[in-house]
N, C-alpha and C. Protein backbone atom coordinates (compact mmCIF):
# COMPACT_ATOMS: atom_id res chain seq x y z
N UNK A 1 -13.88 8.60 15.75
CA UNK A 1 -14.42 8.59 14.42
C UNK A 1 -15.44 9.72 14.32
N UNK A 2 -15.42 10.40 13.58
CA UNK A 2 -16.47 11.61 12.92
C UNK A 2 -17.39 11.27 12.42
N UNK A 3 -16.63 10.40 11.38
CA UNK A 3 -18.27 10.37 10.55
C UNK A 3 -19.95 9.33 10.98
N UNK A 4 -20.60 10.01 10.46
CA UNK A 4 -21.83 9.50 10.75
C UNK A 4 -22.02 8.39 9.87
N UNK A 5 -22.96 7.55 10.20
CA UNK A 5 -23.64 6.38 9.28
C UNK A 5 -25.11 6.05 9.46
N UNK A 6 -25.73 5.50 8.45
CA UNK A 6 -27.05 5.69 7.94
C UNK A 6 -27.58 4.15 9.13
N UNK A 7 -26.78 3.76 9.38
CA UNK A 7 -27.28 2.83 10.70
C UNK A 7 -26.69 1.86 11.68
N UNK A 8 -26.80 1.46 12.81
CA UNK A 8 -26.19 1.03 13.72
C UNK A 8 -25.49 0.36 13.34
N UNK A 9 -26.03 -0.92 12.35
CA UNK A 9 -25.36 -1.73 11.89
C UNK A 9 -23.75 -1.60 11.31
N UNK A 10 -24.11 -0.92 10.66
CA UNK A 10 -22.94 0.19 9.30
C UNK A 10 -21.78 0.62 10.66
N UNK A 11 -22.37 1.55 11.78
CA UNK A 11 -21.59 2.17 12.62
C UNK A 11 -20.80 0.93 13.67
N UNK A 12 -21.83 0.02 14.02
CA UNK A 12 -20.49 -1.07 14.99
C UNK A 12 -19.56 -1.67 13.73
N UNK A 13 -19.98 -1.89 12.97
CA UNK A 13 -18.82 -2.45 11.55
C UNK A 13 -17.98 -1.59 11.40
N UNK A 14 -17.96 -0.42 11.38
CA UNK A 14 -17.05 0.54 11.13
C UNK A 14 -15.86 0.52 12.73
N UNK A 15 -16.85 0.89 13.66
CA UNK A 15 -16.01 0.84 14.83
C UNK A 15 -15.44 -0.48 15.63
N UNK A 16 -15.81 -1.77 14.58
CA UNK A 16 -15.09 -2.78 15.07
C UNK A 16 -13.64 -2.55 14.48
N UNK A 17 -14.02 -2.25 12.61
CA UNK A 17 -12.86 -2.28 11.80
C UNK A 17 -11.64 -1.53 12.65
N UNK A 18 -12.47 -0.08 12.74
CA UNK A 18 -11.24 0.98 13.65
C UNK A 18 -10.21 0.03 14.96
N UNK A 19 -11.20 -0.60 15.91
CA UNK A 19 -10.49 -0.98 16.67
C UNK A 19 -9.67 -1.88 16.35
N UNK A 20 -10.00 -2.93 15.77
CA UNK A 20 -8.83 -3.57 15.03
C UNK A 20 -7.75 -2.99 14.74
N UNK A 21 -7.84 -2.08 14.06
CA UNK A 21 -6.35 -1.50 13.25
C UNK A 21 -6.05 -0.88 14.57
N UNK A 22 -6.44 -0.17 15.12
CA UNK A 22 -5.87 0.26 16.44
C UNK A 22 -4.82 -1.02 17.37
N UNK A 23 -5.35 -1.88 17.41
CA UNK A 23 -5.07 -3.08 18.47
C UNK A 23 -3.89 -3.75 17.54
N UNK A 24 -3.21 -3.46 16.20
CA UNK A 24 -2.13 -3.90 15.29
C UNK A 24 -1.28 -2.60 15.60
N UNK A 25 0.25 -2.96 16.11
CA UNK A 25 0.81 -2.48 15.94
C UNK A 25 1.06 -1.18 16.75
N UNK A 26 0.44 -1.58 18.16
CA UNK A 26 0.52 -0.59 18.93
C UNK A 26 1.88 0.04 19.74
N UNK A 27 2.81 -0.73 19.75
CA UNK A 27 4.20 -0.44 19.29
C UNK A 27 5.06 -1.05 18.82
N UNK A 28 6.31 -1.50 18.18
CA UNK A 28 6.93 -1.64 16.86
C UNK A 28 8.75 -1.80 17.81
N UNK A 29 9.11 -2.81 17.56
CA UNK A 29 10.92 -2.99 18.08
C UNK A 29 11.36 -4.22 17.08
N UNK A 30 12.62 -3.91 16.64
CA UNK A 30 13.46 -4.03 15.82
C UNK A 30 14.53 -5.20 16.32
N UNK A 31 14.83 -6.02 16.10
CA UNK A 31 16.16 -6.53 16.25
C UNK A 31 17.01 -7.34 15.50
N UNK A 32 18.18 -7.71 15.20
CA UNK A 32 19.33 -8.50 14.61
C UNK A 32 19.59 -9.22 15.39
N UNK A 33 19.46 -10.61 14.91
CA UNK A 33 19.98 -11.60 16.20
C UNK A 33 21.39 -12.32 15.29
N UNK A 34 22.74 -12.33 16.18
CA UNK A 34 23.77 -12.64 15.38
C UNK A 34 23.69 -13.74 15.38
N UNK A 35 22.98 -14.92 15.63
CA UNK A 35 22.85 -15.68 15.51
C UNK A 35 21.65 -16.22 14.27
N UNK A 36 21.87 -16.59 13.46
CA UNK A 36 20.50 -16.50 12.39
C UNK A 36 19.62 -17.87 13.16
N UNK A 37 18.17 -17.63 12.69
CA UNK A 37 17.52 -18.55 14.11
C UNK A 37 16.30 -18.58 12.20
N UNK A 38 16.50 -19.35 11.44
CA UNK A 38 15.83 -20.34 10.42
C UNK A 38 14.02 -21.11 10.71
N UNK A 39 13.68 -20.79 11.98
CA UNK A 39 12.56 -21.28 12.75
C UNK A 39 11.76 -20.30 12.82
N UNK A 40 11.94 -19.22 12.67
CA UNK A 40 11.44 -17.78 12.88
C UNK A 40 10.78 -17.55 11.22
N UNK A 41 9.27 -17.09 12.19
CA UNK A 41 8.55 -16.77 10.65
C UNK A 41 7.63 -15.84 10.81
N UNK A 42 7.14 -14.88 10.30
CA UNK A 42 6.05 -13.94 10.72
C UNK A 42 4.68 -15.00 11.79
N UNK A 43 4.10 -13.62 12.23
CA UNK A 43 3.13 -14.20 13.30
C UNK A 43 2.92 -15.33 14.32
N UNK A 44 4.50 -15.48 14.50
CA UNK A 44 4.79 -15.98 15.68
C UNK A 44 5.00 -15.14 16.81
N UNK A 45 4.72 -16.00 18.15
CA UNK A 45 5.19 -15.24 19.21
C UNK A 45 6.16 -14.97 19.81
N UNK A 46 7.09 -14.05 20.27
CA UNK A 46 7.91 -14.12 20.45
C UNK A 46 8.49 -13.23 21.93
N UNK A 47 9.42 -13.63 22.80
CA UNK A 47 9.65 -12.75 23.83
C UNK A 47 10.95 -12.37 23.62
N UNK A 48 11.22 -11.34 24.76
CA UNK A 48 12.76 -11.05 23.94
C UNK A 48 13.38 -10.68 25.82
N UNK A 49 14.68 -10.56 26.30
CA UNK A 49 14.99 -10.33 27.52
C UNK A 49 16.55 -9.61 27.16
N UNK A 50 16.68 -8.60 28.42
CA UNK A 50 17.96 -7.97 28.21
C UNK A 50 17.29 -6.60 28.11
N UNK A 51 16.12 -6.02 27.60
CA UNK A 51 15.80 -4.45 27.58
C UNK A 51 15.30 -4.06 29.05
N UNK A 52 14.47 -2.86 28.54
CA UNK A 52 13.98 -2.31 30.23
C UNK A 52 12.98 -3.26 30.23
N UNK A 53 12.12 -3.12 31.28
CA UNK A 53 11.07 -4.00 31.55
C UNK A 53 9.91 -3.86 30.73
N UNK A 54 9.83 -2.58 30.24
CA UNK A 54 8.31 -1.92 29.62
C UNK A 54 8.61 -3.03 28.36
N UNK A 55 9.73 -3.47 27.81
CA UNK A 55 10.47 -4.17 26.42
C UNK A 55 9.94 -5.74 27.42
N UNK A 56 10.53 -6.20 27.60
CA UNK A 56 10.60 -7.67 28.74
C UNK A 56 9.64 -8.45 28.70
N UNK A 57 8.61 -7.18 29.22
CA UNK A 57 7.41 -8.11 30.25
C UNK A 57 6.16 -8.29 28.92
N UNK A 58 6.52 -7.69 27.94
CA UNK A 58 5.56 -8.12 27.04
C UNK A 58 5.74 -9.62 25.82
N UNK A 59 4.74 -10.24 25.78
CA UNK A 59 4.87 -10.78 23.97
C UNK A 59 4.51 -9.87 22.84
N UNK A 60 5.33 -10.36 22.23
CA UNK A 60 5.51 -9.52 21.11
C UNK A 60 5.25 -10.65 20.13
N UNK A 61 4.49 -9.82 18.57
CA UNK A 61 4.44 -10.88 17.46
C UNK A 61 4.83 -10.46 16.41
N UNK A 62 5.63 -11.53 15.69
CA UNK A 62 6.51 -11.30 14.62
C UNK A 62 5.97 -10.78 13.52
N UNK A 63 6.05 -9.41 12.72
CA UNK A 63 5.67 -9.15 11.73
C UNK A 63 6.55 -9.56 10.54
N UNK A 64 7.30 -9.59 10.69
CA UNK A 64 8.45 -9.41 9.42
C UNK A 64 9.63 -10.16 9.40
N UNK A 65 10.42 -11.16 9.13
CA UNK A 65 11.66 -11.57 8.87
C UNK A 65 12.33 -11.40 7.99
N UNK A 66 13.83 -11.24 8.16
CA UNK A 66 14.99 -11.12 7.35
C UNK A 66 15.94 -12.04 7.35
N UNK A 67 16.07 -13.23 6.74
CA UNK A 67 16.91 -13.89 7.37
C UNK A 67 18.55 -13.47 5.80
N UNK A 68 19.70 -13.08 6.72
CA UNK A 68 20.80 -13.11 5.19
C UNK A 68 21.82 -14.06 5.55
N UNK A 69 22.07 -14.65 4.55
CA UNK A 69 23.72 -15.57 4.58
C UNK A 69 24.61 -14.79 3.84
N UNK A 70 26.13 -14.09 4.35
CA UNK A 70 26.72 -13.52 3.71
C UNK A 70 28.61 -14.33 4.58
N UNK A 71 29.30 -13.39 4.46
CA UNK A 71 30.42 -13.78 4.26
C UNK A 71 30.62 -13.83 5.76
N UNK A 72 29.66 -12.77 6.31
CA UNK A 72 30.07 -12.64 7.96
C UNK A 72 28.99 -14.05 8.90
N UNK A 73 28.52 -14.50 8.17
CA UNK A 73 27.52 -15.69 8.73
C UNK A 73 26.35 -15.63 8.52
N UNK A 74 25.50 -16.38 9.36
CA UNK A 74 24.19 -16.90 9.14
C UNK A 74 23.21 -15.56 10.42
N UNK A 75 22.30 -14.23 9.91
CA UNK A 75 22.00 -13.36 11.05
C UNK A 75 20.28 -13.41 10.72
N UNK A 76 19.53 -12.94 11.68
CA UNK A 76 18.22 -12.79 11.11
C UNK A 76 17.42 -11.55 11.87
N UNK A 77 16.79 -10.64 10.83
CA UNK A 77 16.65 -9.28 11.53
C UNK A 77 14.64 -9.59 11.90
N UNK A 78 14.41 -9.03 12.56
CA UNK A 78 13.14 -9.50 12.96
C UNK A 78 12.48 -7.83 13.23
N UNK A 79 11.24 -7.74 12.93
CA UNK A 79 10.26 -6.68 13.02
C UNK A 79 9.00 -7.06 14.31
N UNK A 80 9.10 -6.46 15.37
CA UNK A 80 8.38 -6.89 16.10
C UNK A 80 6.81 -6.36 16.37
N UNK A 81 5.45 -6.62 16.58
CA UNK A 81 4.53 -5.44 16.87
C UNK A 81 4.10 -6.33 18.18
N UNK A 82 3.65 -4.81 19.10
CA UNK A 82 2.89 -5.51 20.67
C UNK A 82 1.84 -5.26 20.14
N UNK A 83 0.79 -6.27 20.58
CA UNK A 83 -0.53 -5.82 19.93
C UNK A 83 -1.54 -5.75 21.36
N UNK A 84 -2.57 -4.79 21.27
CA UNK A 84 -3.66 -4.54 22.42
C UNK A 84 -4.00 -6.30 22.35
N UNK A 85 -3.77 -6.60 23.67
CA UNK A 85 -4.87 -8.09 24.29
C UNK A 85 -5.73 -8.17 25.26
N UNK A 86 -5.82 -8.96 25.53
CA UNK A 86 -7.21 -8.91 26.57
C UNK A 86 -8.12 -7.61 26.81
N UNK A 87 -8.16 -6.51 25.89
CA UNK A 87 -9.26 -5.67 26.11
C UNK A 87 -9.98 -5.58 24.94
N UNK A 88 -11.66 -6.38 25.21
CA UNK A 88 -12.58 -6.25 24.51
C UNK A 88 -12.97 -4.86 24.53
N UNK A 89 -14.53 -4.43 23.64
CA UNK A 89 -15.08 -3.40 23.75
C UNK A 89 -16.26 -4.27 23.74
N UNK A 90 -16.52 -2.96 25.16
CA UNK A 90 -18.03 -3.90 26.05
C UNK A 90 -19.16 -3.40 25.22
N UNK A 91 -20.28 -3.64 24.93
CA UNK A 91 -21.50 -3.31 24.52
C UNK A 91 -21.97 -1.74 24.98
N UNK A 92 -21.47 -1.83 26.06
CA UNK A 92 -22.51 -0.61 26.72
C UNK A 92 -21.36 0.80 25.81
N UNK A 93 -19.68 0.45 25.61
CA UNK A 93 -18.66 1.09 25.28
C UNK A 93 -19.10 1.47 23.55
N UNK A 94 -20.01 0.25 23.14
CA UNK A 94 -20.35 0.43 21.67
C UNK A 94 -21.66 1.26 21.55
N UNK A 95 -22.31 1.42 22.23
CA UNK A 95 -23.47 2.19 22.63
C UNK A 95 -22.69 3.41 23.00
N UNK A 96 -21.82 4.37 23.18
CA UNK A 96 -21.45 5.31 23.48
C UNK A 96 -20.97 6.19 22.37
């Protein structure tokens, strides 16, 4: 962040907000399950198996559902985001 602020206060508010949006959406995977799965709803958790491991070993949380009924069956497309966990920002890191 560049800009300056008229006081500490103002500046950890600002650099909490930043980290937040940072910690949403730190990467983003896609899938169609041919099976439509009706239980599935945003901001759930979700794991997924069958990719490389970097895909695997994470939870992932549901941003987005699609669920369609058409002629070919019941499918549901899902929007996934990994989000930053377990790393706070330490005091001494907000002082910097």
């Amino acid at each position: 962040m560049s800009q300056t602020f008229k006081t500490e206060r103002t500046a950890r508010r600002a650099a909490a907000a930043k980290w937040a949006t940072l910690q949403c959406g730190a990467a983003e995977f896609s899938i169609t399950l041919a099976r439509g799965r009706a239980d599935l709803y945003p901001d759930l958790t979700a794991s997924v198996a069958g990719f490389k491991t970097a895909i695997d070993s994470h939870q992932w949380t549901i941003s987005r559902v699609v669920h369609n009924l058409s002629e070919s069956g019941f499918t549901t497309q899902l929007e996934l985001e990994l989000k930053i966990k377990d790393i706070d920002m330490t005091e001494s890191e907000q002082d910097q």
